[in-house]
C-alpha atoms as a PDB file:
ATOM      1  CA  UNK A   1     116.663 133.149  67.039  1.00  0.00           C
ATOM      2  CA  UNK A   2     117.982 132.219  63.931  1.00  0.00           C
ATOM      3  CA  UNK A   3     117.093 130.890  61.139  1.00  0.00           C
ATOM      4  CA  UNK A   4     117.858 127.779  58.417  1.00  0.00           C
ATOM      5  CA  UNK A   5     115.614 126.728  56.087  1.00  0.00           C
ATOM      6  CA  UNK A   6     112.662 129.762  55.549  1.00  0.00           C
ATOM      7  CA  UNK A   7     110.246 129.802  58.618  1.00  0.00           C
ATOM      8  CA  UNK A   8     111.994 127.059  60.524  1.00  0.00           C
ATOM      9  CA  UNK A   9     113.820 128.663  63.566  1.00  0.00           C
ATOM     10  CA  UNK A  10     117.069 127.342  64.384  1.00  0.00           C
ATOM     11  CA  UNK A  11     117.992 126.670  67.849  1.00  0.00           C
ATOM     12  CA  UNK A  12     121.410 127.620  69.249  1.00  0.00           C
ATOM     13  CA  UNK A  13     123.979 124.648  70.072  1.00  0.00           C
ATOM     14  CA  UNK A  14     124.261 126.574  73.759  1.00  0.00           C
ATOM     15  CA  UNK A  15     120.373 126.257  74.589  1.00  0.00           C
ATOM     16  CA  UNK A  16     120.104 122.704  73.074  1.00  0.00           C
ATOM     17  CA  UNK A  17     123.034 122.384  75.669  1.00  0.00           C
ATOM     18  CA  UNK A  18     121.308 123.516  78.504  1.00  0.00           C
ATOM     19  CA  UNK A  19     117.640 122.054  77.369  1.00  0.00           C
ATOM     20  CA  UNK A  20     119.967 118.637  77.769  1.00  0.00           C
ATOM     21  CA  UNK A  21     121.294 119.725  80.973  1.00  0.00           C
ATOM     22  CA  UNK A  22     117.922 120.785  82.205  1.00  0.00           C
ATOM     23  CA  UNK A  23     116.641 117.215  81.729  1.00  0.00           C
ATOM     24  CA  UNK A  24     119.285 115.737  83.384  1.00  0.00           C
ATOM     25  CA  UNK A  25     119.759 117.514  86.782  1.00  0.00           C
ATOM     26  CA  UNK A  26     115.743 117.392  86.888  1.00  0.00           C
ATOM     27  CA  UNK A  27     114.437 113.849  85.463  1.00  0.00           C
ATOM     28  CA  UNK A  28     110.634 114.752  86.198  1.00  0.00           C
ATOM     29  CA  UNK A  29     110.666 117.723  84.425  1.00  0.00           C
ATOM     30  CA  UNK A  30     108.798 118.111  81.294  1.00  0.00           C
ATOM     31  CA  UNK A  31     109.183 120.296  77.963  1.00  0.00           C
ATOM     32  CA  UNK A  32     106.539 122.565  79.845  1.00  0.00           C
ATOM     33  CA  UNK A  33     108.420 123.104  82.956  1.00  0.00           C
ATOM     34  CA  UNK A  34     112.079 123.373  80.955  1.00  0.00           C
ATOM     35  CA  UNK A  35     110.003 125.893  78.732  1.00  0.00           C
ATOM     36  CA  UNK A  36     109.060 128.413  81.781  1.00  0.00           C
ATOM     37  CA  UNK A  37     112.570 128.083  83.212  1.00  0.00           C
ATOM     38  CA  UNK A  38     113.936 128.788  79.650  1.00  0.00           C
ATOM     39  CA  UNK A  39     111.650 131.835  79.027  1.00  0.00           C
ATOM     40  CA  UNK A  40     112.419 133.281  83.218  1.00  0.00           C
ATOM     41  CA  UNK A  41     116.417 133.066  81.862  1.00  0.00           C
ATOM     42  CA  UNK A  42     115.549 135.274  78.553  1.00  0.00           C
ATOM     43  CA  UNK A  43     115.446 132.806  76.165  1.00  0.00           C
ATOM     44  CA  UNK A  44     112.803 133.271  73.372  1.00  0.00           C
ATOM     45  CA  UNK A  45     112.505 129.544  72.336  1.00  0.00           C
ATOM     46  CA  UNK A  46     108.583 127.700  71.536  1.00  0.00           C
ATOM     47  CA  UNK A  47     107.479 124.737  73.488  1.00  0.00           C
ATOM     48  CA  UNK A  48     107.451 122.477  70.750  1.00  0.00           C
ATOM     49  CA  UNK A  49     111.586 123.123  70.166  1.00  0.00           C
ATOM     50  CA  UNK A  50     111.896 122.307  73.735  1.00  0.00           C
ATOM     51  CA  UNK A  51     110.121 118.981  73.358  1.00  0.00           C
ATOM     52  CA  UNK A  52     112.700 118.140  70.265  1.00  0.00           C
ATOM     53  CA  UNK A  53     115.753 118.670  72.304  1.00  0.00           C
ATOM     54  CA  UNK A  54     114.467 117.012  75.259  1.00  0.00           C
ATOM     55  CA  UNK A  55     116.737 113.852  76.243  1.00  0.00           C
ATOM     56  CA  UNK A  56     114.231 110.757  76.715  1.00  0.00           C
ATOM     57  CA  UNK A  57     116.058 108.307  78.981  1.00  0.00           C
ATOM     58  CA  UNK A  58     114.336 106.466  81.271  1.00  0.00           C
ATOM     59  CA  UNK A  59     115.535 107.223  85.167  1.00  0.00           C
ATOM     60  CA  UNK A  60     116.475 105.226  87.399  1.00  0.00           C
ATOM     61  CA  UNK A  61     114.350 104.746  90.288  1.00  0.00           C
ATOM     62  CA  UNK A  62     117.253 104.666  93.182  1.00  0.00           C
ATOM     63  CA  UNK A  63     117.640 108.959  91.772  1.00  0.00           C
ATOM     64  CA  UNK A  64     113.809 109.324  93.109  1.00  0.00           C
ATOM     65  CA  UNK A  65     114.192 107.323  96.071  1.00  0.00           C
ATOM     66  CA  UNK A  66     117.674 108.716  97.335  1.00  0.00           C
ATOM     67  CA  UNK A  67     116.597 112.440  96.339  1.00  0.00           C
ATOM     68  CA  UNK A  68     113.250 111.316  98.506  1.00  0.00           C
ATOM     69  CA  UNK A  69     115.503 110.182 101.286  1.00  0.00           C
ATOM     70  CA  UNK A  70     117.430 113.467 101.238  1.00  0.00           C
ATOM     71  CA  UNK A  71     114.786 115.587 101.171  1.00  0.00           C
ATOM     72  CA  UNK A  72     113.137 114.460 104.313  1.00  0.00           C
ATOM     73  CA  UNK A  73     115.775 113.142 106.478  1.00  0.00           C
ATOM     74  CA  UNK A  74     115.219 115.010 109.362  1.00  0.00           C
ATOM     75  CA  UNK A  75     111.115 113.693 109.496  1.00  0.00           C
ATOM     76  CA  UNK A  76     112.145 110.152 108.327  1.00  0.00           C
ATOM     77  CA  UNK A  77     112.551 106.916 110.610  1.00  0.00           C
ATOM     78  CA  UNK A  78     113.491 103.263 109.184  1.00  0.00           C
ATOM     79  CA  UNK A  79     112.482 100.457 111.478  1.00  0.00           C
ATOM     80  CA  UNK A  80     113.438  96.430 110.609  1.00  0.00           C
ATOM     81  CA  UNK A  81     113.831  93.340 112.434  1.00  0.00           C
ATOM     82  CA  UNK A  82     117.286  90.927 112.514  1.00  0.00           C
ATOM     83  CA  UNK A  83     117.289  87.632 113.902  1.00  0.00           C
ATOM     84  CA  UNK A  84     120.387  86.396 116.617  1.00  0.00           C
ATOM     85  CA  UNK A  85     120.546  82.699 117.411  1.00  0.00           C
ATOM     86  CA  UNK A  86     121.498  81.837 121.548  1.00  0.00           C
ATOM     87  CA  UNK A  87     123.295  79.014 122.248  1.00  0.00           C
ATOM     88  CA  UNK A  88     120.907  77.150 122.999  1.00  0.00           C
ATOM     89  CA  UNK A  89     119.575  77.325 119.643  1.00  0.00           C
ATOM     90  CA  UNK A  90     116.671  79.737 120.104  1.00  0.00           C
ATOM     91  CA  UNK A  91     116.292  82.664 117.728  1.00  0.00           C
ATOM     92  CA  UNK A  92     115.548  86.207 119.012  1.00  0.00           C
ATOM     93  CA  UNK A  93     113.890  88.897 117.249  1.00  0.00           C
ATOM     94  CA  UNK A  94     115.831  92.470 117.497  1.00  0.00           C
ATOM     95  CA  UNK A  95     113.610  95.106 116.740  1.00  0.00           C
ATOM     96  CA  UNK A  96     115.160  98.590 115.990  1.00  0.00           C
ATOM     97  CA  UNK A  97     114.167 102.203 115.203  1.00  0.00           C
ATOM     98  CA  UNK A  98     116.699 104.276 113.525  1.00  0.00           C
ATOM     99  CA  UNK A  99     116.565 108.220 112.914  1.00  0.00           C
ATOM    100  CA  UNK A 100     117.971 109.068 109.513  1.00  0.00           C
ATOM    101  CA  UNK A 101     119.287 112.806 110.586  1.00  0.00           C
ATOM    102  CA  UNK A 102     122.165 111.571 112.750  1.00  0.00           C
ATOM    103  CA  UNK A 103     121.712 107.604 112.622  1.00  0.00           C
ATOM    104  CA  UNK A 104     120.672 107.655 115.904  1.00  0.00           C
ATOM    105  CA  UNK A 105     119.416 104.131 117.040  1.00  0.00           C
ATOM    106  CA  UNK A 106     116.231 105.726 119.099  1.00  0.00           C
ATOM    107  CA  UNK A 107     114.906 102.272 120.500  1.00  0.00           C
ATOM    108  CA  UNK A 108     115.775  98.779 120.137  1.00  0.00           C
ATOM    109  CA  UNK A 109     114.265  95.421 122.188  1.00  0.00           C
ATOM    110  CA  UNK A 110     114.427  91.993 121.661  1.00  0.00           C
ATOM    111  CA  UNK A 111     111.432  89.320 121.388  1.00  0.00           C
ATOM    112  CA  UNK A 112     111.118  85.515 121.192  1.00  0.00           C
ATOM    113  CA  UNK A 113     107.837  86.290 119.586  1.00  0.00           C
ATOM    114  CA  UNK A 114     107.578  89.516 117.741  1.00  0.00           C
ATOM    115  CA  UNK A 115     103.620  90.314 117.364  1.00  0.00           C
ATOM    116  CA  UNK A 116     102.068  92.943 116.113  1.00  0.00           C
ATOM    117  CA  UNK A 117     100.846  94.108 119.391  1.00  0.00           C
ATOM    118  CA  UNK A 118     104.557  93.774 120.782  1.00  0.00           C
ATOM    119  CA  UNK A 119     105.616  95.823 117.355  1.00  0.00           C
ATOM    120  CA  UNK A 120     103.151  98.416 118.262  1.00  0.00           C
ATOM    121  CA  UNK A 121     104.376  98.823 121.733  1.00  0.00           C
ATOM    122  CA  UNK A 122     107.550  99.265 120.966  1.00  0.00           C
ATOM    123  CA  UNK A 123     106.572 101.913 118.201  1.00  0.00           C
ATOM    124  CA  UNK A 124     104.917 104.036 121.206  1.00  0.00           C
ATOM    125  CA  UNK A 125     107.941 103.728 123.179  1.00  0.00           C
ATOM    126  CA  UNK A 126     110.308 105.227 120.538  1.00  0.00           C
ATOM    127  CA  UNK A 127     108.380 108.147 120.797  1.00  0.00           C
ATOM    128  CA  UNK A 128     107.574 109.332 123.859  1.00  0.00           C
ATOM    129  CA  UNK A 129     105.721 112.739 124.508  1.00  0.00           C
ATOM    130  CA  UNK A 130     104.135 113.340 120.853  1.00  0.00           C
ATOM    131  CA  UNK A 131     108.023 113.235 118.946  1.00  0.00           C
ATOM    132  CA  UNK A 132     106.464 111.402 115.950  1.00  0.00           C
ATOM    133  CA  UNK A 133     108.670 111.298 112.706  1.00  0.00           C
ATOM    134  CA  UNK A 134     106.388 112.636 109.563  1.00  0.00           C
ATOM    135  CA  UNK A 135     107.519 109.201 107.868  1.00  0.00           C
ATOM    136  CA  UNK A 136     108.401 105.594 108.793  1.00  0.00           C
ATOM    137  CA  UNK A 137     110.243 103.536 106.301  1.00  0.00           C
ATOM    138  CA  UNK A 138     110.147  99.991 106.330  1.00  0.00           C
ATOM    139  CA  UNK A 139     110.322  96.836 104.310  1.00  0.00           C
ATOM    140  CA  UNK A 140     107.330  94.360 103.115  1.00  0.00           C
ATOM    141  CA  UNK A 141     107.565  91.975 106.155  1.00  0.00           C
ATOM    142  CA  UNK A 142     104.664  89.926 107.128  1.00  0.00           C
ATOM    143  CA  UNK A 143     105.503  90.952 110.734  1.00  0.00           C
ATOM    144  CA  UNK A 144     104.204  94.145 109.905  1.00  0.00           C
ATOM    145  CA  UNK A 145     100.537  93.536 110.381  1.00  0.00           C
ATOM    146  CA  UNK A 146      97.360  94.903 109.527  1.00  0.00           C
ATOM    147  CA  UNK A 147      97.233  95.833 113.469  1.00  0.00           C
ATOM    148  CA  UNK A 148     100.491  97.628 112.794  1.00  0.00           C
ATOM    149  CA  UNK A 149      99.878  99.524 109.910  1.00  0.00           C
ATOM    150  CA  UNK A 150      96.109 100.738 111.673  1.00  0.00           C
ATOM    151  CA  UNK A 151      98.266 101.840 114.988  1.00  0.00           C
ATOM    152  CA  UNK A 152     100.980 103.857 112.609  1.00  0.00           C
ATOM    153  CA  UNK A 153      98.204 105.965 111.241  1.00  0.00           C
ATOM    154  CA  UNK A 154      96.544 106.520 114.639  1.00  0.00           C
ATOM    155  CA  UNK A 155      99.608 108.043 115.116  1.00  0.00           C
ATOM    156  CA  UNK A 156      99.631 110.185 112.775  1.00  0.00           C
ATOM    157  CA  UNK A 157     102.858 108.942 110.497  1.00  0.00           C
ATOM    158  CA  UNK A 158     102.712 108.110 106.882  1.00  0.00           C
ATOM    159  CA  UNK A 159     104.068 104.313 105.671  1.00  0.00           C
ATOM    160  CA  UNK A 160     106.878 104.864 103.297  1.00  0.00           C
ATOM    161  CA  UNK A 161     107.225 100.357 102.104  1.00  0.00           C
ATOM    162  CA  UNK A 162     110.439  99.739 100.468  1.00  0.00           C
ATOM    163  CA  UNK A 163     110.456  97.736  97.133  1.00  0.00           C
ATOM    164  CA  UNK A 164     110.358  93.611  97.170  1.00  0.00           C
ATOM    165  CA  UNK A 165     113.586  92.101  97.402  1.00  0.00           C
ATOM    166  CA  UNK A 166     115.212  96.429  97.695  1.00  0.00           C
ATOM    167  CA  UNK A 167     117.082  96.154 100.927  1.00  0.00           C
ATOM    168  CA  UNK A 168     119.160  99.393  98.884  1.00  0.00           C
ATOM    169  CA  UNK A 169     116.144 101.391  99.378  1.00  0.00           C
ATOM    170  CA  UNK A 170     116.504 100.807 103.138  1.00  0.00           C
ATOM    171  CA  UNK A 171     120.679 101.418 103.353  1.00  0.00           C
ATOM    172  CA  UNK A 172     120.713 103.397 106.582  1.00  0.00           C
ATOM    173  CA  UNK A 173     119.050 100.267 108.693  1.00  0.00           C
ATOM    174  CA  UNK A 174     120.709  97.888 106.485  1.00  0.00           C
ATOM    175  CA  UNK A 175     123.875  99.216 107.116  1.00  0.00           C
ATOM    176  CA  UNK A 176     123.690  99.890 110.997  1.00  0.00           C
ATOM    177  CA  UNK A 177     122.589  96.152 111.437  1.00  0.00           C
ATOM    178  CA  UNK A 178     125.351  95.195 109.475  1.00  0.00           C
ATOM    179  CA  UNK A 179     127.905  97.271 111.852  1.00  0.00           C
ATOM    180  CA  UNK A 180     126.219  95.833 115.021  1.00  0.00           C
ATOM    181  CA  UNK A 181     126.657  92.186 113.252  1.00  0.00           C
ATOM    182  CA  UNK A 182     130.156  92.616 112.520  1.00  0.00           C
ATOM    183  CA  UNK A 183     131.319  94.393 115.115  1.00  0.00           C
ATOM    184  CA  UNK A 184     130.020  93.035 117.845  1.00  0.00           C
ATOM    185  CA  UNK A 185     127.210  89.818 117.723  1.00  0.00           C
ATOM    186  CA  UNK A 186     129.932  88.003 115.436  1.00  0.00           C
ATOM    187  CA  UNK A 187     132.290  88.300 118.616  1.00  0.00           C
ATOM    188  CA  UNK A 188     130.052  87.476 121.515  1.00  0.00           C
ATOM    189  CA  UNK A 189     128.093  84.453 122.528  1.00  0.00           C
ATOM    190  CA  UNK A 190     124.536  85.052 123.159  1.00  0.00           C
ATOM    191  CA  UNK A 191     122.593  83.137 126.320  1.00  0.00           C
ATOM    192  CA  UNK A 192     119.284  84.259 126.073  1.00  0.00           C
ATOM    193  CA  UNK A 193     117.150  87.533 125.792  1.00  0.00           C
ATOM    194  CA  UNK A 194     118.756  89.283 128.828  1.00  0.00           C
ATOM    195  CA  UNK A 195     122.404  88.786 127.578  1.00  0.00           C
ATOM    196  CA  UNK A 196     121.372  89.778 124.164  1.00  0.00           C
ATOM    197  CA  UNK A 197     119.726  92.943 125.580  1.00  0.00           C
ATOM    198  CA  UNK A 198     123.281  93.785 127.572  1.00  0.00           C
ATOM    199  CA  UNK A 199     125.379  93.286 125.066  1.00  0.00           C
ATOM    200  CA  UNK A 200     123.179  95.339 122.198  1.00  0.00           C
ATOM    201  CA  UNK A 201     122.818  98.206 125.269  1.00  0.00           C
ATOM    202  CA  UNK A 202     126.669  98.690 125.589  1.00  0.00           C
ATOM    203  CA  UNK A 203     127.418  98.679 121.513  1.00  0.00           C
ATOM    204  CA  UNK A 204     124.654 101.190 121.030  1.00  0.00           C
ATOM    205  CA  UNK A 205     126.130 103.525 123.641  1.00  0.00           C
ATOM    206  CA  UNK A 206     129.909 102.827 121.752  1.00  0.00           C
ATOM    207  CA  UNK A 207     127.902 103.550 118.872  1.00  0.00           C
ATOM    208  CA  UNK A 208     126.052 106.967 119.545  1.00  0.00           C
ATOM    209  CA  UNK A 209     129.009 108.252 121.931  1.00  0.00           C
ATOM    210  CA  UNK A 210     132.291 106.805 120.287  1.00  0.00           C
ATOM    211  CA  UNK A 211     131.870 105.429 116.986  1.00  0.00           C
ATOM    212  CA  UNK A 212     132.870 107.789 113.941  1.00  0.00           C
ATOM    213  CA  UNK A 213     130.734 107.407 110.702  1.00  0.00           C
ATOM    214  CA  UNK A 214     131.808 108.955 107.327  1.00  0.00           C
ATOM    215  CA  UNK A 215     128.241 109.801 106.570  1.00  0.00           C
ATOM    216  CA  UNK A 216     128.170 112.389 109.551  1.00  0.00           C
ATOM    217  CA  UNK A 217     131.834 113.481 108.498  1.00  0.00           C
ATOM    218  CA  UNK A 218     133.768 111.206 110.780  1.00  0.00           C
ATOM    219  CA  UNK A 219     132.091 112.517 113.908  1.00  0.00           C
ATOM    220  CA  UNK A 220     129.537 109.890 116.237  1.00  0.00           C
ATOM    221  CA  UNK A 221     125.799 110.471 116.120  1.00  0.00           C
ATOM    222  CA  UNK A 222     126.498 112.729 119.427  1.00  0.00           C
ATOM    223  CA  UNK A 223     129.076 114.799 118.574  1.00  0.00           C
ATOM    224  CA  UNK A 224     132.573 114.737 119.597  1.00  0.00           C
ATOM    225  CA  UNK A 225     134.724 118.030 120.583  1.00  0.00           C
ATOM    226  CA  UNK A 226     138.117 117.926 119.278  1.00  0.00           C
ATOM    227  CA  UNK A 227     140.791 117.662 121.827  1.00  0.00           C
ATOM    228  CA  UNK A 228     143.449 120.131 121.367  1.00  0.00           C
ATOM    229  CA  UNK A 229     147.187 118.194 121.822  1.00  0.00           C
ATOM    230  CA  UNK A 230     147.617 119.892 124.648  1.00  0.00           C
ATOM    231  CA  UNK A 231     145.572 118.477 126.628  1.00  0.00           C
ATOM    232  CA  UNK A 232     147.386 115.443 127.781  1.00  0.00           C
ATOM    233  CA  UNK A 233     148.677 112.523 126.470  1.00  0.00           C
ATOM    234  CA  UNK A 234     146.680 109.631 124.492  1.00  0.00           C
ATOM    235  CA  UNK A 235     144.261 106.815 127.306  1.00  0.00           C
ATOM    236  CA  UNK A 236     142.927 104.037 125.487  1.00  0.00           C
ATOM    237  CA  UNK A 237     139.521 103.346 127.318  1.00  0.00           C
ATOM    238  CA  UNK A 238     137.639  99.512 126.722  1.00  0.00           C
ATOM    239  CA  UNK A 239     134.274  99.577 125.271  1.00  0.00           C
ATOM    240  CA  UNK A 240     131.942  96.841 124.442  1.00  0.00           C
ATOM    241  CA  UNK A 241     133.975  94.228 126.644  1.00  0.00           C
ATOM    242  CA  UNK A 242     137.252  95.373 124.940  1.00  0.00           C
ATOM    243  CA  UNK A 243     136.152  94.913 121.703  1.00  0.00           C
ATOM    244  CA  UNK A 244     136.059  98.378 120.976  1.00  0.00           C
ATOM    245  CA  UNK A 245     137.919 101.626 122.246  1.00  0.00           C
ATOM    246  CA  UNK A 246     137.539 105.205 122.400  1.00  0.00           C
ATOM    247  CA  UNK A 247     140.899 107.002 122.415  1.00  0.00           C
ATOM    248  CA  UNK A 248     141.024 110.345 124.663  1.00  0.00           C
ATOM    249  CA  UNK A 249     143.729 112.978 125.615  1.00  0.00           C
ATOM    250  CA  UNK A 250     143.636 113.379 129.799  1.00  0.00           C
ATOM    251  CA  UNK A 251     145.951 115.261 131.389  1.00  0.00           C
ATOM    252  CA  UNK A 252     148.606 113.563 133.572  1.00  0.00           C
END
């Protein structure tokens, strides 16, 4: 290491560098930490030079959460409620389970009265024969009993609640109920519970079998094979009533 004034080390622009970068690419790390990583790479620097170089910005929270999100996608579930009015003026209460790995909608039902008890039900339905997710994400919602909370640690899942007013922290539900409210419930007229139930049955099967997503690299939560050109030519088959279609090659 060199040196400036007598005794006082000076540290080299290339490790101040990568004491910087250190903090950066790992925002919970700490002039300890950065210190051991430093000395494992060769670099004969004291603790208390680290600490001076260290860049003290406060991190965002979304960094934790989406780094928390990524790390345990394939053990995480998100589960919400979305209203639907009938015609007749009623509202219904969807309530859906989603699986983060390949945004897989693994149950959904629909309630005039969603209770905790009904919530609970519905939770041991999703998963049948001891599949539990290690995590269940969901928002603040007063639907979400006592009851509720109790039955999801019978089972043996851990709560992950979502910020107040975050629906961000939640963007995998929030963005398949967005899809199924675009793309289909803005298009149809609803009659009651039963109709509601048909309709939402044939989008999610469009939407597992057919629909493309760019977070799963443009393929649908159950994969697609590519069909070579040869093949056959281009069919155009209805989904959803005809609001949708899935586009296959069959030979003639």
């Amino acid at each position: 290491m060199r040196h400036g004034q007598p005794g006082r080390p000076v540290v080299p622009r290339e490790v101040r560098d990568l004491i910087r970068q250190m903090c950066r690419e790992n925002p919970t790390w700490g002039a300890p930490r950065i210190h051991g990583e430093l000395l494992k790479l060769g670099i004969d620097i004291g603790e208390t030079s680290v600490s001076k170089y260290i860049v003290r910005v406060r991190k965002p929270s979304s960094q934790t959460w989406h780094t928390f999100l990524q790390n345990h996608v394939s053990q995480l579930v998100s589960v919400d409620f979305f209203t639907v009015p009938t015609i007749r003026f009623q509202v219904l209460y969807v309530f859906l389970v989603l699986a983060h790995d390949r945004r897989r909608v693994i149950h959904l039902n629909v309630t005039q009265h969603p209770t905790a008890e009904w919530t609970g039900q519905q939770l041991r339905n999703a998963f049948p024969d001891n599949q539990l997710p290690r995590y269940l994400l969901r928002d603040r919602d007063g639907t979400f009993g006592q009851d509720l909370r109790e039955q999801v640690q019978d089972m043996g899942i851990a709560e992950v609640l979502s910020a107040p007013r975050s629906p961000w922290q939640r963007a995998y539900v929030e963005r398949v109920i967005g899809s199924i409210r675009r793309e289909c419930l803005d298009h149809v007229i609803v009659f009651d519970e039963r109709s509601l139930r048909r309709i939402l049955a044939s989008y999610v099967d469009y939407y597992h079998r057919t629909r493309t997503h760019l977070s799963l690299g443009k393929d649908s939560p159950d994969p697609r094979p590519v069909q070579a050109a040869a093949t056959g030519h281009v069919v155009a088959v209805r989904q959803v009533g005809g609001l949708h279609h899935r586009y296959e090659r069959r030979a003639a």
